[in-house]
Protein backbone atom coordinates (compact mmCIF):
# COMPACT_ATOMS: atom_id res chain seq x y z
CA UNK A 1 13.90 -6.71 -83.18
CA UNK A 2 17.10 -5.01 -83.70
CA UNK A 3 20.53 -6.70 -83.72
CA UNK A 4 23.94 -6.76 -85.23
CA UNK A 5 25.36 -9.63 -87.52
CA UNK A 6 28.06 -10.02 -89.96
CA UNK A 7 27.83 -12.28 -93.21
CA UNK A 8 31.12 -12.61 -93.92
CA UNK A 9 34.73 -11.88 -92.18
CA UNK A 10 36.36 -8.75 -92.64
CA UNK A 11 36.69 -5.42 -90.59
CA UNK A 12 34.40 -3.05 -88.73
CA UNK A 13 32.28 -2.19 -92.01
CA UNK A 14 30.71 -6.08 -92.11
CA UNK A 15 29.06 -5.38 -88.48
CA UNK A 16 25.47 -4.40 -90.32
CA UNK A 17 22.53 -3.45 -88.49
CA UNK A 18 19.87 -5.09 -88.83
CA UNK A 19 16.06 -6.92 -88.60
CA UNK A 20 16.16 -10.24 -86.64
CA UNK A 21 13.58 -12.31 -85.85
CA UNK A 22 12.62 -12.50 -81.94
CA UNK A 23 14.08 -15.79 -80.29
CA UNK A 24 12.46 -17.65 -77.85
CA UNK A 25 14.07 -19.76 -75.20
CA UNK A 26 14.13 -23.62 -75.22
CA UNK A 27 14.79 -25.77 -72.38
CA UNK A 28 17.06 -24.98 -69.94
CA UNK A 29 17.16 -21.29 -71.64
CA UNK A 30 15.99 -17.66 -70.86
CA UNK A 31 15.52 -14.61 -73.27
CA UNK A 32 16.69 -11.47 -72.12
CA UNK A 33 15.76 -7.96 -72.80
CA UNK A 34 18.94 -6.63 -73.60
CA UNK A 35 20.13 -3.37 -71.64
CA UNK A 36 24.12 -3.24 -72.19
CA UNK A 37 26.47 -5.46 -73.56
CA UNK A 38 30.29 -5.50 -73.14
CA UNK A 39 32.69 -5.24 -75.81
CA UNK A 40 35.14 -8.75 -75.85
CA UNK A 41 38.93 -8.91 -78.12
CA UNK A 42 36.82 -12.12 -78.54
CA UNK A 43 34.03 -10.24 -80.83
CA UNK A 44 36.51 -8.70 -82.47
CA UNK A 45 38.45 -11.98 -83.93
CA UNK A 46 34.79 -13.63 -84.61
CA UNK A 47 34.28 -10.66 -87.12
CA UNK A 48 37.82 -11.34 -88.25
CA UNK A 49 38.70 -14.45 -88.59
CA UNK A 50 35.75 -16.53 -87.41
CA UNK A 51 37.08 -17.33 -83.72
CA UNK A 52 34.18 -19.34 -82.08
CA UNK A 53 31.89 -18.81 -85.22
CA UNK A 54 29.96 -21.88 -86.05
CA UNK A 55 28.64 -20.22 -89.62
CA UNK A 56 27.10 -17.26 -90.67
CA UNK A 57 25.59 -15.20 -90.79
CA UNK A 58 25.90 -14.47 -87.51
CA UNK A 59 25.54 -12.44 -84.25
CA UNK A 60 28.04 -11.64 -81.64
CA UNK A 61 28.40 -10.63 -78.17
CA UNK A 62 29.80 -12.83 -75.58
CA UNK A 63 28.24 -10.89 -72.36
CA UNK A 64 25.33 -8.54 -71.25
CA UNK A 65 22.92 -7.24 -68.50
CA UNK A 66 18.95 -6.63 -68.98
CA UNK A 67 16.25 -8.35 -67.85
CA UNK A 68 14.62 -11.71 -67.87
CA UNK A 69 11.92 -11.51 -71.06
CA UNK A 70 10.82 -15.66 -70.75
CA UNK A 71 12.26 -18.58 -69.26
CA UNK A 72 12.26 -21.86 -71.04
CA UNK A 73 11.15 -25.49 -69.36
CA UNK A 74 13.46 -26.76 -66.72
CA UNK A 75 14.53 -23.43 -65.64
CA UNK A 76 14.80 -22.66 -61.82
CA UNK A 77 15.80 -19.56 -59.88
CA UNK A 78 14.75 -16.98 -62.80
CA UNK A 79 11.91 -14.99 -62.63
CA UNK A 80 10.40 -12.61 -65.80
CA UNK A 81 11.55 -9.26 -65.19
CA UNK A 82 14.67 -10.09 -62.72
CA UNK A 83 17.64 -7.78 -63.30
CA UNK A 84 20.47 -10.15 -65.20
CA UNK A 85 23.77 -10.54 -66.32
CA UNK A 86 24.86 -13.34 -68.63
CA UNK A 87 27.35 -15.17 -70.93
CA UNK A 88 26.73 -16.34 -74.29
CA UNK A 89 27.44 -18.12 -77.24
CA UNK A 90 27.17 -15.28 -79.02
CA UNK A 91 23.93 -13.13 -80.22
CA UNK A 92 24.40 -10.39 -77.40
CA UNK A 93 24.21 -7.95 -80.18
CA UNK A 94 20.69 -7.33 -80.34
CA UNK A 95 17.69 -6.09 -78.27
CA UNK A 96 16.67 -9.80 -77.02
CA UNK A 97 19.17 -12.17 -76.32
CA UNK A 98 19.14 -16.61 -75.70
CA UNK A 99 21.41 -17.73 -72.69
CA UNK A 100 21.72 -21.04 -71.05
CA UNK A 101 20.47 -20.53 -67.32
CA UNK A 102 23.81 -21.63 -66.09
CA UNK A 103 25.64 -18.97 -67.18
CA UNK A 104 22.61 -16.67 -66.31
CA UNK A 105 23.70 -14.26 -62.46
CA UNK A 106 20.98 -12.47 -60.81
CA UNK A 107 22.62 -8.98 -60.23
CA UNK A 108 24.17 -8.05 -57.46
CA UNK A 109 22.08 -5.71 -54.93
CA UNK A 110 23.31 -2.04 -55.24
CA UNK A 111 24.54 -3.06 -58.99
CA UNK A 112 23.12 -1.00 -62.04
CA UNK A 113 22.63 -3.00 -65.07
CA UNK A 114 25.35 -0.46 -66.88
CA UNK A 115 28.28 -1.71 -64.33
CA UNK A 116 26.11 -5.59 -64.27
CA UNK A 117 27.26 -5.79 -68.23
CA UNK A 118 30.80 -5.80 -67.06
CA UNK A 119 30.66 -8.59 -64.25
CA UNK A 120 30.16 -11.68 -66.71
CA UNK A 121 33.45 -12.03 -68.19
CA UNK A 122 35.46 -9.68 -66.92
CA UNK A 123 35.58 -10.24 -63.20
CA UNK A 124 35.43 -14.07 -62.96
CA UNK A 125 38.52 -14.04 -65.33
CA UNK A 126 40.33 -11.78 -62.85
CA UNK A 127 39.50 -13.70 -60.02
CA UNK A 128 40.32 -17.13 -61.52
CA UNK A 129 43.47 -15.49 -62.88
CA UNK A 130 44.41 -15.21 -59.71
CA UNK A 131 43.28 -16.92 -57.21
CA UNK A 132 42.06 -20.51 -58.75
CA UNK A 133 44.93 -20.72 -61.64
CA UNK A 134 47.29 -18.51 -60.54
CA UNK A 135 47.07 -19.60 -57.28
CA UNK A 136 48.87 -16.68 -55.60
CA UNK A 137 50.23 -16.65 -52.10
CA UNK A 138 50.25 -13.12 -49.99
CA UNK A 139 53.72 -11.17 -50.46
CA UNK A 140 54.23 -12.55 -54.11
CA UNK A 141 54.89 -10.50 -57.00
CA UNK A 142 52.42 -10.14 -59.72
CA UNK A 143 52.84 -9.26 -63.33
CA UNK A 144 49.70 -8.46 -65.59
CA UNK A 145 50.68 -7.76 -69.58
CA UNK A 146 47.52 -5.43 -71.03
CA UNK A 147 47.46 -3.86 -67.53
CA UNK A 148 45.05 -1.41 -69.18
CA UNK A 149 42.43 -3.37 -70.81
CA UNK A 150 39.25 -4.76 -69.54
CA UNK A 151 40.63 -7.64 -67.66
CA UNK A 152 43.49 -5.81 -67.03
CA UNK A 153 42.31 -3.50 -64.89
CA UNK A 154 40.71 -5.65 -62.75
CA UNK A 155 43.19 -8.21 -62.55
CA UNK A 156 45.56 -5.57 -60.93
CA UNK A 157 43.14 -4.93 -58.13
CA UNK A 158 41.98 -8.86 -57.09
CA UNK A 159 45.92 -9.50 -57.32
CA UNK A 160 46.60 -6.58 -54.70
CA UNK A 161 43.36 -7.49 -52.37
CA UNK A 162 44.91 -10.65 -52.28
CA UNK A 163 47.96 -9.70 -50.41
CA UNK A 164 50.53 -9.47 -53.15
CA UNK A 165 53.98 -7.64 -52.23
CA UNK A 166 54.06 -6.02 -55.19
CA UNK A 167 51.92 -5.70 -59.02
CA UNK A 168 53.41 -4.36 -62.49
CA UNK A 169 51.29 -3.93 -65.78
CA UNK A 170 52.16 -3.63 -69.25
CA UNK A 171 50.90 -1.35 -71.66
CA UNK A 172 51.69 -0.18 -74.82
CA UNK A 173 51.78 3.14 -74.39
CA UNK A 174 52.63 6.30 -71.55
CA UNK A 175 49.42 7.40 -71.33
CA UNK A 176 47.97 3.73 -70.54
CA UNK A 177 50.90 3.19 -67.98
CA UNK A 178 49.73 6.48 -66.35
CA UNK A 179 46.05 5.34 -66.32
CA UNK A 180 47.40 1.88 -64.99
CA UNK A 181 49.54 3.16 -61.95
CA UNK A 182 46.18 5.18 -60.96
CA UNK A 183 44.45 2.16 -61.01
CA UNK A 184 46.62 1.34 -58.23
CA UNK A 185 49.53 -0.73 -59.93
CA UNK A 186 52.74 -0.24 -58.44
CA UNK A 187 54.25 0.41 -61.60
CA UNK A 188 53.66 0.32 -65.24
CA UNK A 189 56.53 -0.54 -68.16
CA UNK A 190 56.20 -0.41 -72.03
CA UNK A 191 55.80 -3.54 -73.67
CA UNK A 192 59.06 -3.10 -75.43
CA UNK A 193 61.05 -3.32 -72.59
CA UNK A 194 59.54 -5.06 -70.06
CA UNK A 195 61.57 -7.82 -69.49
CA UNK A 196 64.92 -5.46 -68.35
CA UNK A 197 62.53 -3.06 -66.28
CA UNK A 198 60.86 -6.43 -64.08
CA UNK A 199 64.67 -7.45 -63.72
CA UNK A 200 65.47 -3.75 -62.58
CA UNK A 201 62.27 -3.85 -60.49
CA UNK A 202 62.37 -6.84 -58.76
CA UNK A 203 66.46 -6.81 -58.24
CA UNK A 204 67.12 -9.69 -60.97
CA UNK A 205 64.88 -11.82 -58.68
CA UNK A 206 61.72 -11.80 -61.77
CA UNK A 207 58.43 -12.17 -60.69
CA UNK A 208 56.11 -14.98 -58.98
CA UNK A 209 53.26 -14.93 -61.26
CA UNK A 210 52.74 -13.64 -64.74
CA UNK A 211 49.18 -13.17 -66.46
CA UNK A 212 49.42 -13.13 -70.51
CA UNK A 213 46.53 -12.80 -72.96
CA UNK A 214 49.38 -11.57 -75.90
CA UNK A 215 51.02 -14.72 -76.51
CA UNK A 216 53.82 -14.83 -78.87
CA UNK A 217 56.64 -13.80 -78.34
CA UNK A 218 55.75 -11.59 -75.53
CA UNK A 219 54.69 -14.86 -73.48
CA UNK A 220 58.12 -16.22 -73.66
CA UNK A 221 59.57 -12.98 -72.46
CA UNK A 222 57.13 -13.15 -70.04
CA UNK A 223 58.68 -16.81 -69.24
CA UNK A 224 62.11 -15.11 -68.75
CA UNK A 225 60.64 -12.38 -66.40
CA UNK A 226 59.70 -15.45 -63.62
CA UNK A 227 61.16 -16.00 -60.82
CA UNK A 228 62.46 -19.23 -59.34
CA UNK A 229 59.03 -21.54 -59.40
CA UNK A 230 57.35 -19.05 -60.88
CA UNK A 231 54.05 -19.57 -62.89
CA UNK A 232 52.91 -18.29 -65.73
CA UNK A 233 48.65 -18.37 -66.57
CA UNK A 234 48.03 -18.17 -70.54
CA UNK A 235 44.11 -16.92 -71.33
CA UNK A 236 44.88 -15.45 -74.99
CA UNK A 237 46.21 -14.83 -78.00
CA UNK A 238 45.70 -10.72 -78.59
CA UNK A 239 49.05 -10.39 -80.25
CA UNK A 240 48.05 -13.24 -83.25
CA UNK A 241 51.05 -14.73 -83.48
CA UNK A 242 51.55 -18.22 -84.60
CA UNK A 243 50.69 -21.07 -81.62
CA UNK A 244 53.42 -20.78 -79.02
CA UNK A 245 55.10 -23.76 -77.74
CA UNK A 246 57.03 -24.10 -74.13
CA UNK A 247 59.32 -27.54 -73.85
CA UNK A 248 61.19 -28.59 -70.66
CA UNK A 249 64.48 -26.11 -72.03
CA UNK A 250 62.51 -23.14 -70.60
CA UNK A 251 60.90 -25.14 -67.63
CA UNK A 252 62.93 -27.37 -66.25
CA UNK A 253 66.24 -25.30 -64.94
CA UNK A 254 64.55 -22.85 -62.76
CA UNK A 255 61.42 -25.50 -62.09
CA UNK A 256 58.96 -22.69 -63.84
CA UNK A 257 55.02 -23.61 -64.91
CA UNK A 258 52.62 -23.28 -67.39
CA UNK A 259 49.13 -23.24 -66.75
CA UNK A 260 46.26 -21.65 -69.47
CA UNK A 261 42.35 -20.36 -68.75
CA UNK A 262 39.79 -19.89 -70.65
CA UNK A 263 35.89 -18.02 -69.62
CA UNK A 264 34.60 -19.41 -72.48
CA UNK A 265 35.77 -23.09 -72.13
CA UNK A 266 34.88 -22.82 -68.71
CA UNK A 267 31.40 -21.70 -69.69
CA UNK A 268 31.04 -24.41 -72.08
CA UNK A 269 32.11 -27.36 -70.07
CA UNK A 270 31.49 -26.77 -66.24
CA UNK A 271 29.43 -24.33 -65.67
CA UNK A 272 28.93 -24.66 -62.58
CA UNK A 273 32.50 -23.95 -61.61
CA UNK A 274 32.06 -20.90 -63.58
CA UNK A 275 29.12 -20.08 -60.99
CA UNK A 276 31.16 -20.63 -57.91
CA UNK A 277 33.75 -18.51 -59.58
CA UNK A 278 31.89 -15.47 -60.39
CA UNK A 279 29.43 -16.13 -57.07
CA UNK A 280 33.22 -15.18 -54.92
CA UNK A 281 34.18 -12.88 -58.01
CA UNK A 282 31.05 -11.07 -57.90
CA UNK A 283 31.02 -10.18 -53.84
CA UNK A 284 34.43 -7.91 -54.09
CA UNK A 285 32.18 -5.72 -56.48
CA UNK A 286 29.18 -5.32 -54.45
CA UNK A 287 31.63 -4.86 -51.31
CA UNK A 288 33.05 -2.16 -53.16
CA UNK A 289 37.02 -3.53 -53.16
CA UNK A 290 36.91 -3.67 -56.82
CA UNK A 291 35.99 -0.88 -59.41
CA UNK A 292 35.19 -1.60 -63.62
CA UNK A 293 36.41 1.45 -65.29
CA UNK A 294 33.59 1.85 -68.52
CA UNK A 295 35.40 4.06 -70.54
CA UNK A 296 33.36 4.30 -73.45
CA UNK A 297 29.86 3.67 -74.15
CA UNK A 298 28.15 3.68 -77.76
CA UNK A 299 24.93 2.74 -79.03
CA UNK A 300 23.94 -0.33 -80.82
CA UNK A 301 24.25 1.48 -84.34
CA UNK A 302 27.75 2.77 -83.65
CA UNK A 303 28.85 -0.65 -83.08
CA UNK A 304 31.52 -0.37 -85.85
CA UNK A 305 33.51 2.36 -84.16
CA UNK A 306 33.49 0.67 -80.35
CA UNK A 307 35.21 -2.18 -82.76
CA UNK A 308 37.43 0.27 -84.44
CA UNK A 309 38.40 2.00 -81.02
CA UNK A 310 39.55 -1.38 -79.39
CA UNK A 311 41.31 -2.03 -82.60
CA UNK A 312 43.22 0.93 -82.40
CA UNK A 313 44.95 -0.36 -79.17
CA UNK A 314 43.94 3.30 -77.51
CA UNK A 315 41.48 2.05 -75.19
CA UNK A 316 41.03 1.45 -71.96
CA UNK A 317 38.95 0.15 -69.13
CA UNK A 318 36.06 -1.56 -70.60
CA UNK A 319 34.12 -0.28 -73.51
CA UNK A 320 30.21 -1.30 -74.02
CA UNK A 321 27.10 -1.19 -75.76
CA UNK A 322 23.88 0.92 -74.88
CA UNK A 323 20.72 -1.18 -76.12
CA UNK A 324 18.33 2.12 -74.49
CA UNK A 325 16.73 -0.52 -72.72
């Protein structure tokens, strides 16, 4: 079968197509014809830097949709040929796929298996983001930094379904402020002066609830940006700055917290939270409250330039890969 791998860390041009041999699930697994597979920051800094990279060589891909191919012993509720979408430990990247059944959805009725590759990571994050982390109350203010990105985009929308008073992005550029603002945010500021546009926004008040995947320095702007109580949910490091650290000075005065998330962690270690998560995550798709922008699609052998593209910071929405299955 076909698949992607890299054998050592670098840029785009290690992603090498290639022969792999066909896998074949052990217990408590299923294979899976692969159809599409999203496009994660996170494949991008395993290529780099190894993030999440046992040894190599290896494959990537975090998420996916295609069909059940064979289910290993101990498996329940999966059926050869059922319409899927899944999280991974990597090895998305290729025409057949291994996934733990617990982190294996049945797809949605009325979802196609190109919009099913965008549910796995994507919307759960959103909706635990908000709702189980962030814990937001109706008529609180929301700020989302990467308002145009995959989770970004999403984010924006659970936050407003869920009664907030008001929801800002930030983006790094005009034209991904416009895109954000049609996607229904209230407003959209660059990220080089966000902090003095919330203040102007919000009336020096700050916000109730800030969502960061930057880090950085940009996370403790984002700390100065809260409000009284407010909260502030971690789930990245795009911006690759050293660890950031947050001590009572920035907490204590105006009684201000911390909280982080992680998909993958959650995937690794209770996965059947994860379920319940993406179970009420997954019904504001098929209800149609919630739309995932693909923005770009390539196939399997262009790989190198869907990496390049979300490199470039130029992107937005969700990009993916077409396996022509």
């Amino acid at each position: 079968m076909r698949g992607v791998r890299f054998d050592e860390f670098g840029g785009p041009e290690v992603l090498r197509l290639v022969e792999l041999e066909l896998p074949e699930p052990g217990a408590g697994e299923v294979t899976i014809d692969v159809a599409y597979v999203g496009v994660n920051f996170a494949d991008l800094q395993a290529r780099s830097i190894g993030y999440r990279v046992a040894g190599l060589p290896f494959v990537p891909g975090l998420e996916l949709s295609g069909h059940v191919r064979a289910v290993g012993a101990g498996v329940e509720g999966l059926t050869v040929g059922q319409p899927v979408a899944a999280i991974t430990e990597g090895g998305a990247y290729a025409e057949v796929a291994v996934a733990k059944a617990a982190t294996v959805f049945p797809v949605p009725e009325g979802v196609d298996l190109r919009t099913a590759a965008t549910l796995p990571t994507v919307l759960p994050t959103a909706y635990a983001l908000v709702h189980t982390v962030g814990r937001l109350q109706p008529g609180e203010t929301v700020l989302v930094q990467a308002a145009a990105g995959g989770v970004g985009t999403v984010a924006g929308q659970v936050a407003k379904l869920a009664g907030a008073g008001a929801v800002y992005g930030v983006v790094s550029s005009a034209a991904k402020a416009d895109y954000a603002r049609k996607l229904g945010y209230d407003d959209a500021f660059l990220s080089d002066t966000f902090d003095d546009e919330v203040r102007a926004a919000t009336g020096g008040r700050g916000v109730d609830l800030v969502l960061d995947p930057v880090g950085g320095q940009t996370l403790q702007r984002g700390l100065d940006a809260l409000a009284l109580f407010g909260r502030l949910v971690s789930f990245g490091n795009a911006g690759g700055e050293p660890a950031w650290q947050v001590g009572s000075p920035q907490l204590y005065p105006r009684g201000r917290s911390v909280a982080g998330f992680s998909i993958l962690g959650l995937t690794a270690n209770e996965p059947q939270v994860l379920r319940e998560i993406a179970s009420r995550a997954f019904e504001l798709v098929t209800s149609g409250q919630v739309d995932l922008p693909i923005t770009a699609e390539f196939p399997l052998g262009e790989v190198a330039e869907a990496h390049r593209l979300m490199e470039s910071r130029t992107s937005t929405g969700k990009l993916i890969l077409s396996l022509g299955a």
